[in-house]
C-alpha atoms as a PDB file:
ATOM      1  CA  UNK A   1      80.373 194.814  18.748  1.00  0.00           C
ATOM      2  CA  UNK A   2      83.306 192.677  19.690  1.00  0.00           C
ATOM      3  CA  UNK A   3      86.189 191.982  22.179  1.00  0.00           C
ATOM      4  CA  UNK A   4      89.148 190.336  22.151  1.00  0.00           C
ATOM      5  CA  UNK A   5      92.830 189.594  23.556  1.00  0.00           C
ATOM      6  CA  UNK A   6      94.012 188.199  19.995  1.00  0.00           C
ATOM      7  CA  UNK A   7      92.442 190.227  17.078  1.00  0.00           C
ATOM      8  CA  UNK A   8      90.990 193.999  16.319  1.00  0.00           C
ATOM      9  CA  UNK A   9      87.988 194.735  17.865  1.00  0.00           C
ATOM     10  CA  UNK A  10      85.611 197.330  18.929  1.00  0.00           C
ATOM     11  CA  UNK A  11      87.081 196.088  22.485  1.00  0.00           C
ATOM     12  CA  UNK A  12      90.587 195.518  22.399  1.00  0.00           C
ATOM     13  CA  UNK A  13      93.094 194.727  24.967  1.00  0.00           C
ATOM     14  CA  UNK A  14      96.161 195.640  24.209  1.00  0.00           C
ATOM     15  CA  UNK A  15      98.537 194.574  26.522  1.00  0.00           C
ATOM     16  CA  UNK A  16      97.476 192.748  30.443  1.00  0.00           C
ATOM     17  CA  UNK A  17      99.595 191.217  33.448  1.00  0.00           C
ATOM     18  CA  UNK A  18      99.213 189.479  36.520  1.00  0.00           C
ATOM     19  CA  UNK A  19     100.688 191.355  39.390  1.00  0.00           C
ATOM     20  CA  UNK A  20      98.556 191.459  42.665  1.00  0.00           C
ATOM     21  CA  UNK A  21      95.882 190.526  40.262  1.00  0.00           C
ATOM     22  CA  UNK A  22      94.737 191.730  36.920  1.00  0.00           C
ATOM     23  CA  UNK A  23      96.152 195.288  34.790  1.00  0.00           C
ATOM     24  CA  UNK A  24      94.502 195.529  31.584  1.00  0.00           C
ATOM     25  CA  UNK A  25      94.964 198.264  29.021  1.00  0.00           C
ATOM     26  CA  UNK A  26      91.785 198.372  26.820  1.00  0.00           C
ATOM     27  CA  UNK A  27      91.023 200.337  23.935  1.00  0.00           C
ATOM     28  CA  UNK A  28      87.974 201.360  22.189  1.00  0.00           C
ATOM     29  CA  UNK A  29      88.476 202.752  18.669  1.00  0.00           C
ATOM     30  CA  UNK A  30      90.605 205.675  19.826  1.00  0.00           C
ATOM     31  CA  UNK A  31      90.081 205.523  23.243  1.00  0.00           C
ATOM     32  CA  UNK A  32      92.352 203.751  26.168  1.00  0.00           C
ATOM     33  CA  UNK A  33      91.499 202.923  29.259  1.00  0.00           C
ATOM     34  CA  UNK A  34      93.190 200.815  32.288  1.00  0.00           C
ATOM     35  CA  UNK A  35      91.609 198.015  34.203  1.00  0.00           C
ATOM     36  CA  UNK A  36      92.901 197.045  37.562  1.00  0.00           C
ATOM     37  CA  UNK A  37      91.029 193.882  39.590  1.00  0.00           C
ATOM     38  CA  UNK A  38      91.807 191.284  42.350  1.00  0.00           C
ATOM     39  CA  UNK A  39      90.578 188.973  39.897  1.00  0.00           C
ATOM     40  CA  UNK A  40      93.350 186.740  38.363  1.00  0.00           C
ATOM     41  CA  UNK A  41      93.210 183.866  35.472  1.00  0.00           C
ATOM     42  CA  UNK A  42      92.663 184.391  31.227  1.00  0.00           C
ATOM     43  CA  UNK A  43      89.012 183.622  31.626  1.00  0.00           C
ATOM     44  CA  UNK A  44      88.543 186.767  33.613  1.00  0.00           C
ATOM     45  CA  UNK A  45      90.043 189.144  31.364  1.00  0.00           C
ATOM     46  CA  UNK A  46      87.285 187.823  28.973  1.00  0.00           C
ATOM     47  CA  UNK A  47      84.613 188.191  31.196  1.00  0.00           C
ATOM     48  CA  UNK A  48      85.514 191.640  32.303  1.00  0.00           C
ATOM     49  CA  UNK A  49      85.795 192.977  28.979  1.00  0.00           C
ATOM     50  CA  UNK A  50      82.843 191.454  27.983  1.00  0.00           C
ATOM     51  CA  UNK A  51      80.884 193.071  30.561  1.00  0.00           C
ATOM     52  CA  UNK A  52      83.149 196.356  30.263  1.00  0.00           C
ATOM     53  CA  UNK A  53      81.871 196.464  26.890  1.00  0.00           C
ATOM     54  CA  UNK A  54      78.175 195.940  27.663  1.00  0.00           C
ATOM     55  CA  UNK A  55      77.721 198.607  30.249  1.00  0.00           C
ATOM     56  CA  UNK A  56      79.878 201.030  28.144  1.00  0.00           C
ATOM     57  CA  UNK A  57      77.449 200.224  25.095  1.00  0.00           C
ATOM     58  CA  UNK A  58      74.289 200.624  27.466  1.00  0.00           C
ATOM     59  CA  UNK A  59      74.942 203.331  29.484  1.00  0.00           C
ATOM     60  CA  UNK A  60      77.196 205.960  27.505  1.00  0.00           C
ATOM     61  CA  UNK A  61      79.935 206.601  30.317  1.00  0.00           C
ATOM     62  CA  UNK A  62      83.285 207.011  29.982  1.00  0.00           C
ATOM     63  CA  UNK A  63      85.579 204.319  30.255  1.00  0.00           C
ATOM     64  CA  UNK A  64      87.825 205.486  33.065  1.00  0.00           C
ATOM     65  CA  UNK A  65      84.217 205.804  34.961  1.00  0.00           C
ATOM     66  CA  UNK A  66      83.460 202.225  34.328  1.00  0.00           C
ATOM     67  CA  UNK A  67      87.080 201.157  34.938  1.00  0.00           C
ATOM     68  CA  UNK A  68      86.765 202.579  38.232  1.00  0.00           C
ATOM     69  CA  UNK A  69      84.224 200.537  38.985  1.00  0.00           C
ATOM     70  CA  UNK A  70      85.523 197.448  38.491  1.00  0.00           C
ATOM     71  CA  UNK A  71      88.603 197.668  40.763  1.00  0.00           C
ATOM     72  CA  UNK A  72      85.580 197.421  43.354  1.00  0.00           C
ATOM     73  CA  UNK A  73      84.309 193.745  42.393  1.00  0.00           C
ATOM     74  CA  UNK A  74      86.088 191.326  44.779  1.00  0.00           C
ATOM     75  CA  UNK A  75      85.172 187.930  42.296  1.00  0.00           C
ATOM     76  CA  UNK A  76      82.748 185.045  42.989  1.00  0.00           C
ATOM     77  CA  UNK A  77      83.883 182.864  45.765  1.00  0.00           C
ATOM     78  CA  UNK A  78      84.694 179.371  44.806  1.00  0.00           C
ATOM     79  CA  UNK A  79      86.091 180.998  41.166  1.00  0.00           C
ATOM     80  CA  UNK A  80      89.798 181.341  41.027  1.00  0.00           C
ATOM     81  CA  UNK A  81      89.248 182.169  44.858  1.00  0.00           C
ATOM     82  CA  UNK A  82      92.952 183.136  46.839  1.00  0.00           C
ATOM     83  CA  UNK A  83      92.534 181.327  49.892  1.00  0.00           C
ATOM     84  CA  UNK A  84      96.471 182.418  50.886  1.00  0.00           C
ATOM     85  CA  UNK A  85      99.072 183.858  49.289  1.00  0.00           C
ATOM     86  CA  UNK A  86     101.778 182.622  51.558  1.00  0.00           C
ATOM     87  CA  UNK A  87     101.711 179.872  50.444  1.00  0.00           C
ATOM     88  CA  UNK A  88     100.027 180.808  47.141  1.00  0.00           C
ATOM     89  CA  UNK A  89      96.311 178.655  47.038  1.00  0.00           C
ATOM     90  CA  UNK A  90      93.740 178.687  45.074  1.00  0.00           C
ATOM     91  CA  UNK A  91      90.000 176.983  44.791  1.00  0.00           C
ATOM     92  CA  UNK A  92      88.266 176.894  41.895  1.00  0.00           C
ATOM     93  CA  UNK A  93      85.139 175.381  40.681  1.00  0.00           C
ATOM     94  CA  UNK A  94      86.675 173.945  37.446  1.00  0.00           C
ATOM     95  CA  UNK A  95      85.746 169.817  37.172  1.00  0.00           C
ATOM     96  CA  UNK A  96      85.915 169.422  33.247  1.00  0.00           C
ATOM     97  CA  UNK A  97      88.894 169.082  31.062  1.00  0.00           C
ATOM     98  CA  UNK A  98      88.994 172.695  29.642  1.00  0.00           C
ATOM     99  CA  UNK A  99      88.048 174.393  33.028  1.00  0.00           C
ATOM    100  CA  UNK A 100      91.158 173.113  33.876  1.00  0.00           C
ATOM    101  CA  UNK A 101      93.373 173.537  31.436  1.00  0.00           C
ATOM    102  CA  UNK A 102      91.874 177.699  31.477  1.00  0.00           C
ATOM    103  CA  UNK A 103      93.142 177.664  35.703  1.00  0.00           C
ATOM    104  CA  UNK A 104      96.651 176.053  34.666  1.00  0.00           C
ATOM    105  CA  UNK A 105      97.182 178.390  31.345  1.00  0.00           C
ATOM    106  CA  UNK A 106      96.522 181.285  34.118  1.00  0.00           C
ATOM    107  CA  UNK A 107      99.916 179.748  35.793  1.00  0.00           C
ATOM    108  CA  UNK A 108     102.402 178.904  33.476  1.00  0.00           C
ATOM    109  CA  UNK A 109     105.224 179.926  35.427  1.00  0.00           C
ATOM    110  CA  UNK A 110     104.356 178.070  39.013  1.00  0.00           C
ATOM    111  CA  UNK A 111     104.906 175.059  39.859  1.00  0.00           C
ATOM    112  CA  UNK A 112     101.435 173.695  39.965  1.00  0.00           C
ATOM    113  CA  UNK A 113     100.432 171.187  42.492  1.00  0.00           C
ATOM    114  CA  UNK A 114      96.823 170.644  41.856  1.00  0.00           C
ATOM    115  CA  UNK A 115      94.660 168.367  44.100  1.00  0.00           C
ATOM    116  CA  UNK A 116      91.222 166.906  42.663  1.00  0.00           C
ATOM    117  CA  UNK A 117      88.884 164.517  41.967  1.00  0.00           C
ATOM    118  CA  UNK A 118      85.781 163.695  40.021  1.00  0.00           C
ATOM    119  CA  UNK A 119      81.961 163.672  40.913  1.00  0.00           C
ATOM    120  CA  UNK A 120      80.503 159.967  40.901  1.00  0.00           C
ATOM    121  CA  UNK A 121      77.533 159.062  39.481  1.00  0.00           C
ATOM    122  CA  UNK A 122      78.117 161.602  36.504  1.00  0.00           C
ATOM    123  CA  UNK A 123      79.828 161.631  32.780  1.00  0.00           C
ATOM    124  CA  UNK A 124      82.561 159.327  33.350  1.00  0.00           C
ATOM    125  CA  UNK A 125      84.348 159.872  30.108  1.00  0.00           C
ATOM    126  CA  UNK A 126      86.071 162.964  31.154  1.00  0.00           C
ATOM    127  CA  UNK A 127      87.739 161.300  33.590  1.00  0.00           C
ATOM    128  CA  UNK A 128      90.638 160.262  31.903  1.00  0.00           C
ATOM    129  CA  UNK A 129      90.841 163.432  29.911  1.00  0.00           C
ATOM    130  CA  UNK A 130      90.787 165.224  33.390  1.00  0.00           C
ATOM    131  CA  UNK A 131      94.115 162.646  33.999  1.00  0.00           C
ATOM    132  CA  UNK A 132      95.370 164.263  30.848  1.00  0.00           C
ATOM    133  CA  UNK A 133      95.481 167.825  30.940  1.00  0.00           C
ATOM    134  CA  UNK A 134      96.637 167.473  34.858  1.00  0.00           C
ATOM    135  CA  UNK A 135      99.490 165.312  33.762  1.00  0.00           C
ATOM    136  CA  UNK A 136     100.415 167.718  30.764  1.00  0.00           C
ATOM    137  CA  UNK A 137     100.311 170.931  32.874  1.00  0.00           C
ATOM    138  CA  UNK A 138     100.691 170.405  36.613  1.00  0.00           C
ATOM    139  CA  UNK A 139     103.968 169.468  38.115  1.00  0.00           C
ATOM    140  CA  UNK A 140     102.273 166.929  40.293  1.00  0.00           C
ATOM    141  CA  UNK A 141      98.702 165.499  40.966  1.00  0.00           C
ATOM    142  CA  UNK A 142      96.517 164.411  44.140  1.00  0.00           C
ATOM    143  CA  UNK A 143      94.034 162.288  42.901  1.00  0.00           C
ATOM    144  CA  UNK A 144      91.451 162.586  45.768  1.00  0.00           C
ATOM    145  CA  UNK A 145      87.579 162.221  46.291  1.00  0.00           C
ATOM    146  CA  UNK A 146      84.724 164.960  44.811  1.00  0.00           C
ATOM    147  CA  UNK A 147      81.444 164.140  45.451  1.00  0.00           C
ATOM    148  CA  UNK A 148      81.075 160.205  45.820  1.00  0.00           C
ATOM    149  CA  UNK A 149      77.618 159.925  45.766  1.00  0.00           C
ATOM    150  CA  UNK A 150      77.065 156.130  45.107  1.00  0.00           C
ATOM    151  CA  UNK A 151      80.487 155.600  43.097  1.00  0.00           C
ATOM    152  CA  UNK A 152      83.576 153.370  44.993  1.00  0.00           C
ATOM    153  CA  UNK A 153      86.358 156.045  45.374  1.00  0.00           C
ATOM    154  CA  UNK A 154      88.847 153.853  43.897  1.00  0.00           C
ATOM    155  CA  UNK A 155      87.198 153.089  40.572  1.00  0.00           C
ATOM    156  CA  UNK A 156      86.294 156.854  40.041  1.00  0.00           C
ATOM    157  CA  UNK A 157      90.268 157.540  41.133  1.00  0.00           C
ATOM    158  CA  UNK A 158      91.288 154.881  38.072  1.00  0.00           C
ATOM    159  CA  UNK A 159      89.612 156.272  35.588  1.00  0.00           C
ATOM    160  CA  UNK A 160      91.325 159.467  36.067  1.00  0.00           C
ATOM    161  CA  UNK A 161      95.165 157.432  36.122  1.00  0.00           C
ATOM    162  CA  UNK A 162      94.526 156.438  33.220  1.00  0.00           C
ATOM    163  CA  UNK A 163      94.877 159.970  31.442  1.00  0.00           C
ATOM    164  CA  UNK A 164      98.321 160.251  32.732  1.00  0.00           C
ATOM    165  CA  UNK A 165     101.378 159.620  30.777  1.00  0.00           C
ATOM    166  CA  UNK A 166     103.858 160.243  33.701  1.00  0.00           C
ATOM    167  CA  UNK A 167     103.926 158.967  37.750  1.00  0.00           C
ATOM    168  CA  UNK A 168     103.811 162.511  38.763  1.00  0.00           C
ATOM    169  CA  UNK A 169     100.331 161.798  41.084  1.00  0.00           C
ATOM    170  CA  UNK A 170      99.129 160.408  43.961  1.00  0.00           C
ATOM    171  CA  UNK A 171      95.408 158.609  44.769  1.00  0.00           C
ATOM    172  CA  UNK A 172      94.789 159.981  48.190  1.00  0.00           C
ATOM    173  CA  UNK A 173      90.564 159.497  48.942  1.00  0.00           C
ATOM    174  CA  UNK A 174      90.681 161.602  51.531  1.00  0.00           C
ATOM    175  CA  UNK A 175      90.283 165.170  50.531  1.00  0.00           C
ATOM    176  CA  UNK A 176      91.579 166.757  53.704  1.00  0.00           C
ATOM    177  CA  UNK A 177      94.143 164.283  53.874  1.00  0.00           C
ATOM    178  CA  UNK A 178      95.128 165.203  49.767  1.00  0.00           C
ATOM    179  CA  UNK A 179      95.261 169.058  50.894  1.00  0.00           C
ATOM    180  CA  UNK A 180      97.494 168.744  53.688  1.00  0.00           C
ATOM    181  CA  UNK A 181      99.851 166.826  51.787  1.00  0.00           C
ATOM    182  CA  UNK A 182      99.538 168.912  49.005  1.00  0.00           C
ATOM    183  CA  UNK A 183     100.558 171.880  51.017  1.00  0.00           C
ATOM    184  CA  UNK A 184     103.426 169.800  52.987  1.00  0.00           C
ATOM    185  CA  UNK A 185     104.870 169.447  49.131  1.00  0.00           C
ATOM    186  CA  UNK A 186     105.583 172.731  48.750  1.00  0.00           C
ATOM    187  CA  UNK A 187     109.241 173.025  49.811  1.00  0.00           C
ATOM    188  CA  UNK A 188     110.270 170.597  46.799  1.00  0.00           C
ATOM    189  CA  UNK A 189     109.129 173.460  44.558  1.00  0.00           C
ATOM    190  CA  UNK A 190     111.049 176.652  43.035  1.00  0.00           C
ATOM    191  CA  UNK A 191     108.127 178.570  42.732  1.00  0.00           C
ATOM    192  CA  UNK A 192     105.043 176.564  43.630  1.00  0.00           C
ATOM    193  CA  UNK A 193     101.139 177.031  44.625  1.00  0.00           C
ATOM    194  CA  UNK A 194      98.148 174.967  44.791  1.00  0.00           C
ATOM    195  CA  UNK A 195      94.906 174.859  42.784  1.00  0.00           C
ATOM    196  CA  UNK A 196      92.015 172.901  44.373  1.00  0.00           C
ATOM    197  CA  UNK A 197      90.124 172.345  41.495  1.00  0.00           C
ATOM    198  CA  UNK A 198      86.118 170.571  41.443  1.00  0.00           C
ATOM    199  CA  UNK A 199      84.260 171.843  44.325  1.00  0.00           C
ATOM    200  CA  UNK A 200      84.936 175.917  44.614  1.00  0.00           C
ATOM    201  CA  UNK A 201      82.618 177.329  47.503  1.00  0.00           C
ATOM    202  CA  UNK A 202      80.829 174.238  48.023  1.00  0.00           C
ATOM    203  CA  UNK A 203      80.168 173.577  51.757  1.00  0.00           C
ATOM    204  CA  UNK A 204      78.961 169.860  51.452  1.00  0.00           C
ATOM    205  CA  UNK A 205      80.823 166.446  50.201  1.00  0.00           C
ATOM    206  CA  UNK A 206      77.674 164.279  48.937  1.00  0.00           C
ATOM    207  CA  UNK A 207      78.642 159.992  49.949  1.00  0.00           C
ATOM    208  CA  UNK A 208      75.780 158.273  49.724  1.00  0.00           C
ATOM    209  CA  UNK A 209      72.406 159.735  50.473  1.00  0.00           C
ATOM    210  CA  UNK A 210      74.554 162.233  52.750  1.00  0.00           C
ATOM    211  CA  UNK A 211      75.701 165.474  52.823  1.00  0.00           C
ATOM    212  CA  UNK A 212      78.254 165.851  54.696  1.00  0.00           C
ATOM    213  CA  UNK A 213      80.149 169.060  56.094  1.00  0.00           C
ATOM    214  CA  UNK A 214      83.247 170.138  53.935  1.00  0.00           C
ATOM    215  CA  UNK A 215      84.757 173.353  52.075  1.00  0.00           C
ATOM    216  CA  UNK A 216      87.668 173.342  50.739  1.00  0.00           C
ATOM    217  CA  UNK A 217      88.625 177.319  51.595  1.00  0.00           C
ATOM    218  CA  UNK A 218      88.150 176.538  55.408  1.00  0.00           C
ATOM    219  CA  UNK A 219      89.639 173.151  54.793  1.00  0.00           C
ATOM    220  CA  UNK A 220      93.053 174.855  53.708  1.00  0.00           C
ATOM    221  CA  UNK A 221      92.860 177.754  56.164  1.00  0.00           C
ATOM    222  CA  UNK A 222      92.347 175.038  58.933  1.00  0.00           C
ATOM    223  CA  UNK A 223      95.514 172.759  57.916  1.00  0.00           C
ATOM    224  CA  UNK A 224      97.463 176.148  57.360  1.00  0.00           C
ATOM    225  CA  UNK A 225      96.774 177.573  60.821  1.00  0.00           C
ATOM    226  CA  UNK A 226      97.831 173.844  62.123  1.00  0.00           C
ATOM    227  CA  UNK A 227     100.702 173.500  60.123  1.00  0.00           C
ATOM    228  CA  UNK A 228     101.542 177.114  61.882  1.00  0.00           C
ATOM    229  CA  UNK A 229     101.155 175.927  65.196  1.00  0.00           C
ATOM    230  CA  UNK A 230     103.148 172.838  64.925  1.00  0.00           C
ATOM    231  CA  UNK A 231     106.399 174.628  63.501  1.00  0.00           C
ATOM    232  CA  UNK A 232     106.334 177.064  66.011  1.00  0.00           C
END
């Protein structure tokens, strides 16, 4: 049994878009069926039609039945989470090279302004290639802090410069302080959002032997309801 976006298979979708989330149309040999979820991003076509196709093949039911209940799963929080929509943010988890390029190729027609970092202590050699695929695919980078454990800020925020091939970034340690500025960016844009990519529904930031208090969801919802205040 197989699935796929691309080629034939026993699980085929035939055509999908992003509006207010996901609409798939799926066939099974002769059979069509439509998908609706909150979910958004590539990667979660995949993984519903993987699991689509596993419950179908285990349990007998008709698609539409099984379609039905997917419109009911909400998503994981932390994984392509919509903190706001106005302005359009999103966390997500991603903190390796192709996680992020999956979360950008899920956006190709925003204007992405992506803030993140890069766990210390850990495999240093994606760092630059981190650099890379921001620089290729976001229209502008805040290099910020992710986990310092027992790493200096600024060498861990180097390594990831040196993946970039254009000046479209800025080093900002302080996560809270790379958020709000990310979100004050936004009027420069055409048609931008935010991705705030490495730590997804974690609730700590680990300097040190400390774990300190910090989530990025309530971290945006926080400067958002300030920024609110302010301009009114």
């Amino acid at each position: 049994m197989t699935y796929s976006l691309e080629y034939p298979a026993t699980y085929k979708v035939v055509a999908y878009s992003f509006k207010a989330g996901l609409n798939i149309s799926l066939q099974n040999i002769q059979n069509l069926t439509t998908i609706s979820s909150s979910l958004i991003g590539i990667f979660n076509i995949y993984n519903i039609v993987a699991s689509f196709g596993a419950v179908h093949i285990l349990s007998k039911k008709p698609l539409d039945i099984i379609a039905k209940v997917v419109e009911n799963f909400a998503g994981v929080a932390g994984r392509m989470q919509q903190i706001s929509t106005n302005p359009y943010i999103i966390v997500d988890f991603a903190h390796t090279p192709d996680a992020m390029k999956n979360v950008f190729d899920s956006f190709v027609p925003y204007d992405i302004i992506v803030v993140f970092g890069a766990g210390g202590d850990r495999d240093k050699s994606k760092r630059k290639l981190m650099g890379q695929v921001a620089s290729k695919f976001a229209s502008y980078s805040y290099i910020t802090s992710d986990n310092l454990r027992f790493e200096d800020p600024d060498k861990i925020c180097d390594d990831i410069v040196k993946g970039f091939n254009n000046k479209n970034y800025e080093i900002e340690i302080d996560r809270r302080k790379a958020i709000s500025k990310a979100i004050s960016s936004l009027k420069n844009y055409k048609k931008p959002m935010i991705v705030v990519l490495g730590k997804g529904d974690e609730r700590t930031q680990t300097i040190y032997d400390y774990e300190l208090p910090f989530c990025d969801a309530t971290t945006i919802k926080e400067i958002l309801y300030e920024k609110s205040i302010s301009n009114s």
